[in-house]
N, C-alpha and C. Protein backbone atom coordinates (compact mmCIF):
# COMPACT_ATOMS: atom_id res chain seq x y z
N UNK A 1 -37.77 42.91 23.69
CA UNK A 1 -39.09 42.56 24.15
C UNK A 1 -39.83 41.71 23.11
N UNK A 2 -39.85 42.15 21.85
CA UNK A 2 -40.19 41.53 20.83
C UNK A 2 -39.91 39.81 21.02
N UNK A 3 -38.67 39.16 21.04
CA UNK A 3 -37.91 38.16 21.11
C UNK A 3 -38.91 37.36 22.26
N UNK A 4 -39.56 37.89 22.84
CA UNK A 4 -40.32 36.82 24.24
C UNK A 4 -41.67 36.87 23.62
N UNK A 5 -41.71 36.95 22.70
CA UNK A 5 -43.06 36.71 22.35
C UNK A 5 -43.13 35.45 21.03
N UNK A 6 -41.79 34.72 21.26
CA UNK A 6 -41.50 34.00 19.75
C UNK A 6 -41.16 32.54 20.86
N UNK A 7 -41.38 31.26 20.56
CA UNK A 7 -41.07 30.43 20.90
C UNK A 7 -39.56 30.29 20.79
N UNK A 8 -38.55 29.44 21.88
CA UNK A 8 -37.35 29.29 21.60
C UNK A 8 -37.38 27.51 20.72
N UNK A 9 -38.45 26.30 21.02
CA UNK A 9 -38.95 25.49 20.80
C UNK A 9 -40.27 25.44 20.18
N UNK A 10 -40.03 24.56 18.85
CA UNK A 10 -41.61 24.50 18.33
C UNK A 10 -41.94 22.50 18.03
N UNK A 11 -42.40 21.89 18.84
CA UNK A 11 -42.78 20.40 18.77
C UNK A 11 -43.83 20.31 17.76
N UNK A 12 -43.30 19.48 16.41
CA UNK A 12 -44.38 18.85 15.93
C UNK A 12 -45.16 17.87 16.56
N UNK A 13 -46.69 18.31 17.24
CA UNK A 13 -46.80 17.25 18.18
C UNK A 13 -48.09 16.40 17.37
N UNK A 14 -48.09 15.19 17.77
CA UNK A 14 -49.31 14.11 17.38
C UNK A 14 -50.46 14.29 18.39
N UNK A 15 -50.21 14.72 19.51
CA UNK A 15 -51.12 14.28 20.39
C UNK A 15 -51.90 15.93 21.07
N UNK A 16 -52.32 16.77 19.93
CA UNK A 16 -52.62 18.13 20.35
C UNK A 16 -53.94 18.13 20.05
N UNK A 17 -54.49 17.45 19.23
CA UNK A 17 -55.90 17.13 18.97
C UNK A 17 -56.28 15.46 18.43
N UNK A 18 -56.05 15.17 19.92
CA UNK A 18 -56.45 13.84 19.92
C UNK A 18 -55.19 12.71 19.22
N UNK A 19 -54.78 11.75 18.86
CA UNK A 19 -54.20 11.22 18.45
C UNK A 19 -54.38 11.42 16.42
N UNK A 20 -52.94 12.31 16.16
CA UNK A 20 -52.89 12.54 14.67
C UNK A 20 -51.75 11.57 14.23
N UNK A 21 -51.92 10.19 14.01
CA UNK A 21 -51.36 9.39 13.30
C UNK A 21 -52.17 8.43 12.31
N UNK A 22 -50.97 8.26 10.98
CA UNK A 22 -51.86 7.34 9.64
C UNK A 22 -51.20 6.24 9.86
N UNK A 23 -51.39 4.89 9.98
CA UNK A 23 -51.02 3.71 9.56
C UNK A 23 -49.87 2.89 10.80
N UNK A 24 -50.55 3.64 11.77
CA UNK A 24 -49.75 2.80 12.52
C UNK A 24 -50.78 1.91 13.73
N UNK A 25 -50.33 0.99 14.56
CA UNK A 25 -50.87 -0.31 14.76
C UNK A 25 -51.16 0.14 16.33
N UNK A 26 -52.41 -0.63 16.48
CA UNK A 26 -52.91 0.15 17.75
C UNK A 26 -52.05 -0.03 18.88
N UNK A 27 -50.91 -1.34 19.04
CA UNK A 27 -49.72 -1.51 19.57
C UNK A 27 -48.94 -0.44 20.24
N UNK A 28 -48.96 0.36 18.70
CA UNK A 28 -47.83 1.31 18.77
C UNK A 28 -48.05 2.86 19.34
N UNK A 29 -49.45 3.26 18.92
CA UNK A 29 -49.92 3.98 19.52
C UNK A 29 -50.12 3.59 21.30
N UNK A 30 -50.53 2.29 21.56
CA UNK A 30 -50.42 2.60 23.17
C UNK A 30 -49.46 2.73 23.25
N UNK A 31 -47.57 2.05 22.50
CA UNK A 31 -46.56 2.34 23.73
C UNK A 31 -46.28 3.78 23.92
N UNK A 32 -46.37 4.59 22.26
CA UNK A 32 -46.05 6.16 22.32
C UNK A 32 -46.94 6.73 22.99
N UNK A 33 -48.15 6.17 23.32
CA UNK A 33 -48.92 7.12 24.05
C UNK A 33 -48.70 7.22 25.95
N UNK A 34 -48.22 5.70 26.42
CA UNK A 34 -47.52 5.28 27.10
C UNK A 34 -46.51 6.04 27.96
N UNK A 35 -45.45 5.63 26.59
CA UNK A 35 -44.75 6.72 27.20
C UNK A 35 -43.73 8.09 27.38
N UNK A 36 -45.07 8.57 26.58
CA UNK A 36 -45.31 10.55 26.75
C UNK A 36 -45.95 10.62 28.39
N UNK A 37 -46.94 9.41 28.53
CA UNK A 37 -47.10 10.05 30.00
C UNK A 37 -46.25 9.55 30.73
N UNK A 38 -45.49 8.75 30.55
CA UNK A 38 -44.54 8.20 31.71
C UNK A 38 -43.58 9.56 31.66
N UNK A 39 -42.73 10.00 30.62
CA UNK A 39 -42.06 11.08 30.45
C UNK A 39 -42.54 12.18 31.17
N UNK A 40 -43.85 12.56 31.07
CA UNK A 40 -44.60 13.60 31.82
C UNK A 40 -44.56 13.53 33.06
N UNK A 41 -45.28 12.48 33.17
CA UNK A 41 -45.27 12.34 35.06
C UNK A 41 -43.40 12.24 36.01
N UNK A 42 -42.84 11.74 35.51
CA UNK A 42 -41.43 11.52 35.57
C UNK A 42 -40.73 12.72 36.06
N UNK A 43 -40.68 13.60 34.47
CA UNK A 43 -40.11 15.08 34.71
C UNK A 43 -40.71 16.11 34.52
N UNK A 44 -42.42 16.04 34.97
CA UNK A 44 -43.25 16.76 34.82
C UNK A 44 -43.37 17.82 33.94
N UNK A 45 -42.37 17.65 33.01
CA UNK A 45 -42.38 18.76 31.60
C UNK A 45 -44.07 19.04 30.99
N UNK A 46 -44.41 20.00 30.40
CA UNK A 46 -46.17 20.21 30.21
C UNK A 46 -46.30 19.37 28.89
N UNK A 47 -45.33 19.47 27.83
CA UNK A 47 -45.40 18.92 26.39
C UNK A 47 -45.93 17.77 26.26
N UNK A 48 -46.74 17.22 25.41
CA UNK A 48 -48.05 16.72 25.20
C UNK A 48 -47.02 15.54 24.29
N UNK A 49 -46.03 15.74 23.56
CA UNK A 49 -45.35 15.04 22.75
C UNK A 49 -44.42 15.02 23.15
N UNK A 50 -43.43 14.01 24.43
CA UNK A 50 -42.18 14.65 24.44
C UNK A 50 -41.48 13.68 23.15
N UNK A 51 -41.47 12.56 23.19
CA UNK A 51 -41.07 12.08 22.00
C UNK A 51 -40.88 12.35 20.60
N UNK A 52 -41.77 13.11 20.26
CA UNK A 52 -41.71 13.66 18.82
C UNK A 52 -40.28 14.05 18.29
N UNK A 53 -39.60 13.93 17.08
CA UNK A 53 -38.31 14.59 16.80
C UNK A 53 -38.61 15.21 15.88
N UNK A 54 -39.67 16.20 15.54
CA UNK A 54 -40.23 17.09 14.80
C UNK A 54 -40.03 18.13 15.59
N UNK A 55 -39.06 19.13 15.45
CA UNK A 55 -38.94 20.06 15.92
C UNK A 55 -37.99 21.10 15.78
N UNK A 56 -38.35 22.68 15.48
CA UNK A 56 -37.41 23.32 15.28
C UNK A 56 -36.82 24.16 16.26
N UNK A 57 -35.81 24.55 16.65
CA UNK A 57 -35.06 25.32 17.42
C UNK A 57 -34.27 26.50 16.78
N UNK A 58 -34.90 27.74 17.64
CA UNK A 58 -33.85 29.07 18.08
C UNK A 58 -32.14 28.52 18.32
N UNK A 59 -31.59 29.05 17.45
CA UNK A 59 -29.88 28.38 17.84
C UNK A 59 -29.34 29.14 19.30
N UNK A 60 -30.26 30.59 19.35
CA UNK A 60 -29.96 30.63 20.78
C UNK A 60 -30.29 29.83 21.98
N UNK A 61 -31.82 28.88 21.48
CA UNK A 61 -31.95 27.73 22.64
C UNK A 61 -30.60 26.88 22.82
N UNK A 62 -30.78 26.47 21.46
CA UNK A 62 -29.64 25.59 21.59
C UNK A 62 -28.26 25.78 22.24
N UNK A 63 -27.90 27.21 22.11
CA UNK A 63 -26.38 27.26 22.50
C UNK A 63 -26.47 27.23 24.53
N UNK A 64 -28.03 27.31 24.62
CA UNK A 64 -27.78 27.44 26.46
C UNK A 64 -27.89 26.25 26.93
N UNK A 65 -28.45 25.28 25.74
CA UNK A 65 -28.06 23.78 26.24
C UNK A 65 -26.33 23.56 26.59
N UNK A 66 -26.31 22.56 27.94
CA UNK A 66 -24.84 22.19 28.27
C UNK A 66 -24.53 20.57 26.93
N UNK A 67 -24.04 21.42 25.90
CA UNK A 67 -24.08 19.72 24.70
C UNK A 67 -23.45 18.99 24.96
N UNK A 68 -22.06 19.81 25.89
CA UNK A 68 -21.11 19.12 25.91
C UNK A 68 -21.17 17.77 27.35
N UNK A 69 -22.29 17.70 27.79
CA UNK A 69 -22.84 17.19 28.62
C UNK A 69 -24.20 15.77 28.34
N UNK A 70 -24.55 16.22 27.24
CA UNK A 70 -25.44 15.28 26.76
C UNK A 70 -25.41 13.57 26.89
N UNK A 71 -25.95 13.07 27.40
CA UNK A 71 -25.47 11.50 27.88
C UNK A 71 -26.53 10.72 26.60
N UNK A 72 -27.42 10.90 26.72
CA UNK A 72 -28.33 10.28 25.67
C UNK A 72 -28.46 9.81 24.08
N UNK A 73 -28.60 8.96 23.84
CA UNK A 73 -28.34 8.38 22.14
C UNK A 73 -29.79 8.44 21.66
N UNK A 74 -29.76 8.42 20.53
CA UNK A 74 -31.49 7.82 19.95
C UNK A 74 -32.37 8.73 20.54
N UNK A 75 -33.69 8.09 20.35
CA UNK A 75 -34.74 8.27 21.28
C UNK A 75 -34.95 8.99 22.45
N UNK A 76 -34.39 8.66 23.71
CA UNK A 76 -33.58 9.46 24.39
C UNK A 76 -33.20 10.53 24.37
N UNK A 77 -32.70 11.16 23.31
CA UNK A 77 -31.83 12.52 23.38
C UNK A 77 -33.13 13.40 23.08
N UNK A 78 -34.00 13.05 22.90
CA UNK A 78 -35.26 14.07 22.60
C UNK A 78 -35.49 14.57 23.89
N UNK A 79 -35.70 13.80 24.73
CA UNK A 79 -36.25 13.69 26.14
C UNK A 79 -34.77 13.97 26.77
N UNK A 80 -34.30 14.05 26.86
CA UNK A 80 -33.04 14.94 27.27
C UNK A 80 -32.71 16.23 26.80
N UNK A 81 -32.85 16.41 25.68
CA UNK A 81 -32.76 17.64 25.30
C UNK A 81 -33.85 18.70 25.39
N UNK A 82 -35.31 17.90 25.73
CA UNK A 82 -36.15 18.48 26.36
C UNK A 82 -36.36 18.74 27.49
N UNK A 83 -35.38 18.40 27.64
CA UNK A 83 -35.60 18.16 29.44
C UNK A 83 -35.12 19.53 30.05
N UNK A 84 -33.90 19.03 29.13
CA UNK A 84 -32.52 20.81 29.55
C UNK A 84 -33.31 22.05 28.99
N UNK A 85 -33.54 21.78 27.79
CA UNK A 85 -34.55 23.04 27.34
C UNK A 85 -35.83 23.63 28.35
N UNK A 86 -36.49 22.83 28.79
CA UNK A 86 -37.08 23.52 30.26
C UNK A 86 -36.52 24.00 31.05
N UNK A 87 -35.64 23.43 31.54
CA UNK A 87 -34.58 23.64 32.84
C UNK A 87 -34.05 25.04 32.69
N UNK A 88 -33.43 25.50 31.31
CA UNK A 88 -33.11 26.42 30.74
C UNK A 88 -34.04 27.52 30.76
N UNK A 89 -35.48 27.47 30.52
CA UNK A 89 -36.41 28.21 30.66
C UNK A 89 -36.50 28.58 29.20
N UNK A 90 -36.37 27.78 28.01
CA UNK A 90 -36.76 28.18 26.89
C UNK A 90 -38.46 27.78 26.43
N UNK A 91 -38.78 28.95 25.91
CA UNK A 91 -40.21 28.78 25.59
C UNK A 91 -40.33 27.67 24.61
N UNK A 92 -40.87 26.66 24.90
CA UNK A 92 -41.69 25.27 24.49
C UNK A 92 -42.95 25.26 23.89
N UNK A 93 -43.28 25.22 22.49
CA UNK A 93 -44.70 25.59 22.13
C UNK A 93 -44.91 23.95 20.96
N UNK A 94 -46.07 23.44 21.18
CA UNK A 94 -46.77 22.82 20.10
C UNK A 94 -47.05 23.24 18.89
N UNK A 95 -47.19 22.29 18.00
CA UNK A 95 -47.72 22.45 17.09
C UNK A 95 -48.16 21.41 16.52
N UNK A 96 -49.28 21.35 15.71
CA UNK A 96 -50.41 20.05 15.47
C UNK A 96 -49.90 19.31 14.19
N UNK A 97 -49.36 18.32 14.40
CA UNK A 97 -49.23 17.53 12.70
C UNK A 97 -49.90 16.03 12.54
N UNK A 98 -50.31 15.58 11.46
CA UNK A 98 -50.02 14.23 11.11
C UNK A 98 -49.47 13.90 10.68
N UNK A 99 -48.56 12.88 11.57
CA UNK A 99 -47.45 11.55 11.16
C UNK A 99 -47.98 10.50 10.27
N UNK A 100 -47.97 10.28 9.52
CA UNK A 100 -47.58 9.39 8.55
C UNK A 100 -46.59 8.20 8.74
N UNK A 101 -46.92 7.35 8.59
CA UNK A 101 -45.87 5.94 9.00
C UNK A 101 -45.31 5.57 7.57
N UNK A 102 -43.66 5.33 8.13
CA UNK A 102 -42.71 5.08 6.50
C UNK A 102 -43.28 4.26 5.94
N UNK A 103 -42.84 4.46 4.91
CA UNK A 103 -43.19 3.65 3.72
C UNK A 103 -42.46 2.83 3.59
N UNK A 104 -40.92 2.99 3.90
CA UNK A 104 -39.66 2.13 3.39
C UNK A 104 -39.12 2.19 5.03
N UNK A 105 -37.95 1.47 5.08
CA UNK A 105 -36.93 0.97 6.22
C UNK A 105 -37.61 0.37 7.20
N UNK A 106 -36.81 0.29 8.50
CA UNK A 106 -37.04 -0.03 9.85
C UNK A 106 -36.99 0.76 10.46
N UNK A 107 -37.50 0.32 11.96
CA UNK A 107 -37.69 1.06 12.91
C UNK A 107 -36.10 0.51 14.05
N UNK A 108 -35.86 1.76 14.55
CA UNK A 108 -34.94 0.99 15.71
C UNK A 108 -35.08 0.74 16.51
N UNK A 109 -36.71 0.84 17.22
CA UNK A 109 -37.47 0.14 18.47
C UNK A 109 -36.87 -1.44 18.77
N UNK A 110 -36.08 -1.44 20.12
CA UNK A 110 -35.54 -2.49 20.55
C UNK A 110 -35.87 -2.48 21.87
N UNK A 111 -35.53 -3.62 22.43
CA UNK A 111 -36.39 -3.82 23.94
C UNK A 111 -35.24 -3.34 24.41
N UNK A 112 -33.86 -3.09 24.21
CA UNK A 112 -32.37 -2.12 24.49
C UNK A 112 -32.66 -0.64 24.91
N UNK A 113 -33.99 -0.45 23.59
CA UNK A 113 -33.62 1.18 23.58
C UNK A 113 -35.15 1.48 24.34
N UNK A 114 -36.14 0.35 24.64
CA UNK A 114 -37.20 0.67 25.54
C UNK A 114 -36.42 1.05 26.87
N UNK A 115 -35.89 0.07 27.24
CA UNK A 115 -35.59 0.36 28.67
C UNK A 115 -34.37 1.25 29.22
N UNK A 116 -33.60 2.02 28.14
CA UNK A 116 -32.81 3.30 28.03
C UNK A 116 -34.06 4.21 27.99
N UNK A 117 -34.72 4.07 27.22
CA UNK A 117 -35.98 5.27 27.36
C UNK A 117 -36.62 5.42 28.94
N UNK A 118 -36.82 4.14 28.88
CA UNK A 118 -37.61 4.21 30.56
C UNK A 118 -36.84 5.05 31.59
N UNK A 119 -35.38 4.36 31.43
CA UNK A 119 -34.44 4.87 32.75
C UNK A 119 -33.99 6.51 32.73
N UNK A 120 -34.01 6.88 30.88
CA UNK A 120 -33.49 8.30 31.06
C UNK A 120 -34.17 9.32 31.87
N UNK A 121 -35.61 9.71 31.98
CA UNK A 121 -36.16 10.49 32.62
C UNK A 121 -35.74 10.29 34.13
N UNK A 122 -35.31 9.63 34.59
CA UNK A 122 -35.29 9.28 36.20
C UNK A 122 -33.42 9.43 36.38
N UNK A 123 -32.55 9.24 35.09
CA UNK A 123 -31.36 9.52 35.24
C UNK A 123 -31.28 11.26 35.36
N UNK A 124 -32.00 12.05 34.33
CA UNK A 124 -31.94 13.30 34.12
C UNK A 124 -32.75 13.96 35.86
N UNK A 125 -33.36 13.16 36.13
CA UNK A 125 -33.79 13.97 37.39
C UNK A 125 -32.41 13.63 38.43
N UNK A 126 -31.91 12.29 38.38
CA UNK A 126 -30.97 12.43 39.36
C UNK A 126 -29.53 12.75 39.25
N UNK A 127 -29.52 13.87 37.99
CA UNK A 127 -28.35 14.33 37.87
C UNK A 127 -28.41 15.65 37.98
N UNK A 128 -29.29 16.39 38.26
CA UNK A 128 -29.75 17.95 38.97
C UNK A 128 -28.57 18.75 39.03
């Protein structure tokens, strides 16, 4: 009984009190803000961040994920793996951070991996 009172999912999320990001370009904030709701409305998941890859997991969530099933690369696999994690019925909880934008490297935002993002939510619904 204890065990249902503990999240199986904990999202570092940006968007739990208002938009918590440093140094990034108002650009970028509309597309992530974009599309968390496209993700939302899509596969109507409640999470406020599905994008975020701040997040820790119960290895028992994890093991009721089907992995060996996983279609998604990148970006994507967040929102896939969130996806199954609902489906699954693992408890999904927020949590409030500020992101900070790197200091060093690149980003792998490609107009490739926009429109893999777009299509996954609508692939994951029509693979039920």
């Amino acid at each position: 009984m204890a065990a249902a009172l503990y999240p199986d999912v904990v999202i570092g999320s940006r968007y739990l009190n208002g938009v918590s990001v440093v140094n990034w370009p108002l650009r970028r904030i509309i597309l992530s803000a974009f599309a968390n709701q496209y993700v939302r409305a899509v596969t109507r998941l409640s999470v406020r961040d599905c994008t975020s890859g701040f997040r820790c997991w119960r290895r028992d969530a994890l093991a009721r994920l089907p992995m060996d099933r996983l279609e998604s690369e990148g970006y994507s696999l967040l929102v896939e793996m969130l996806y199954l994690a609902a489906r699954a019925r693992c408890r999904i909880i927020e949590s409030p951070i500020i992101f900070v934008e790197r200091r060093q490297g690149v980003s792998k935002m490609s107009s490739r991996v926009m429109l893999d993002s777009a299509l996954t939510p609508w692939r994951l619904l029509l693979r039920r």
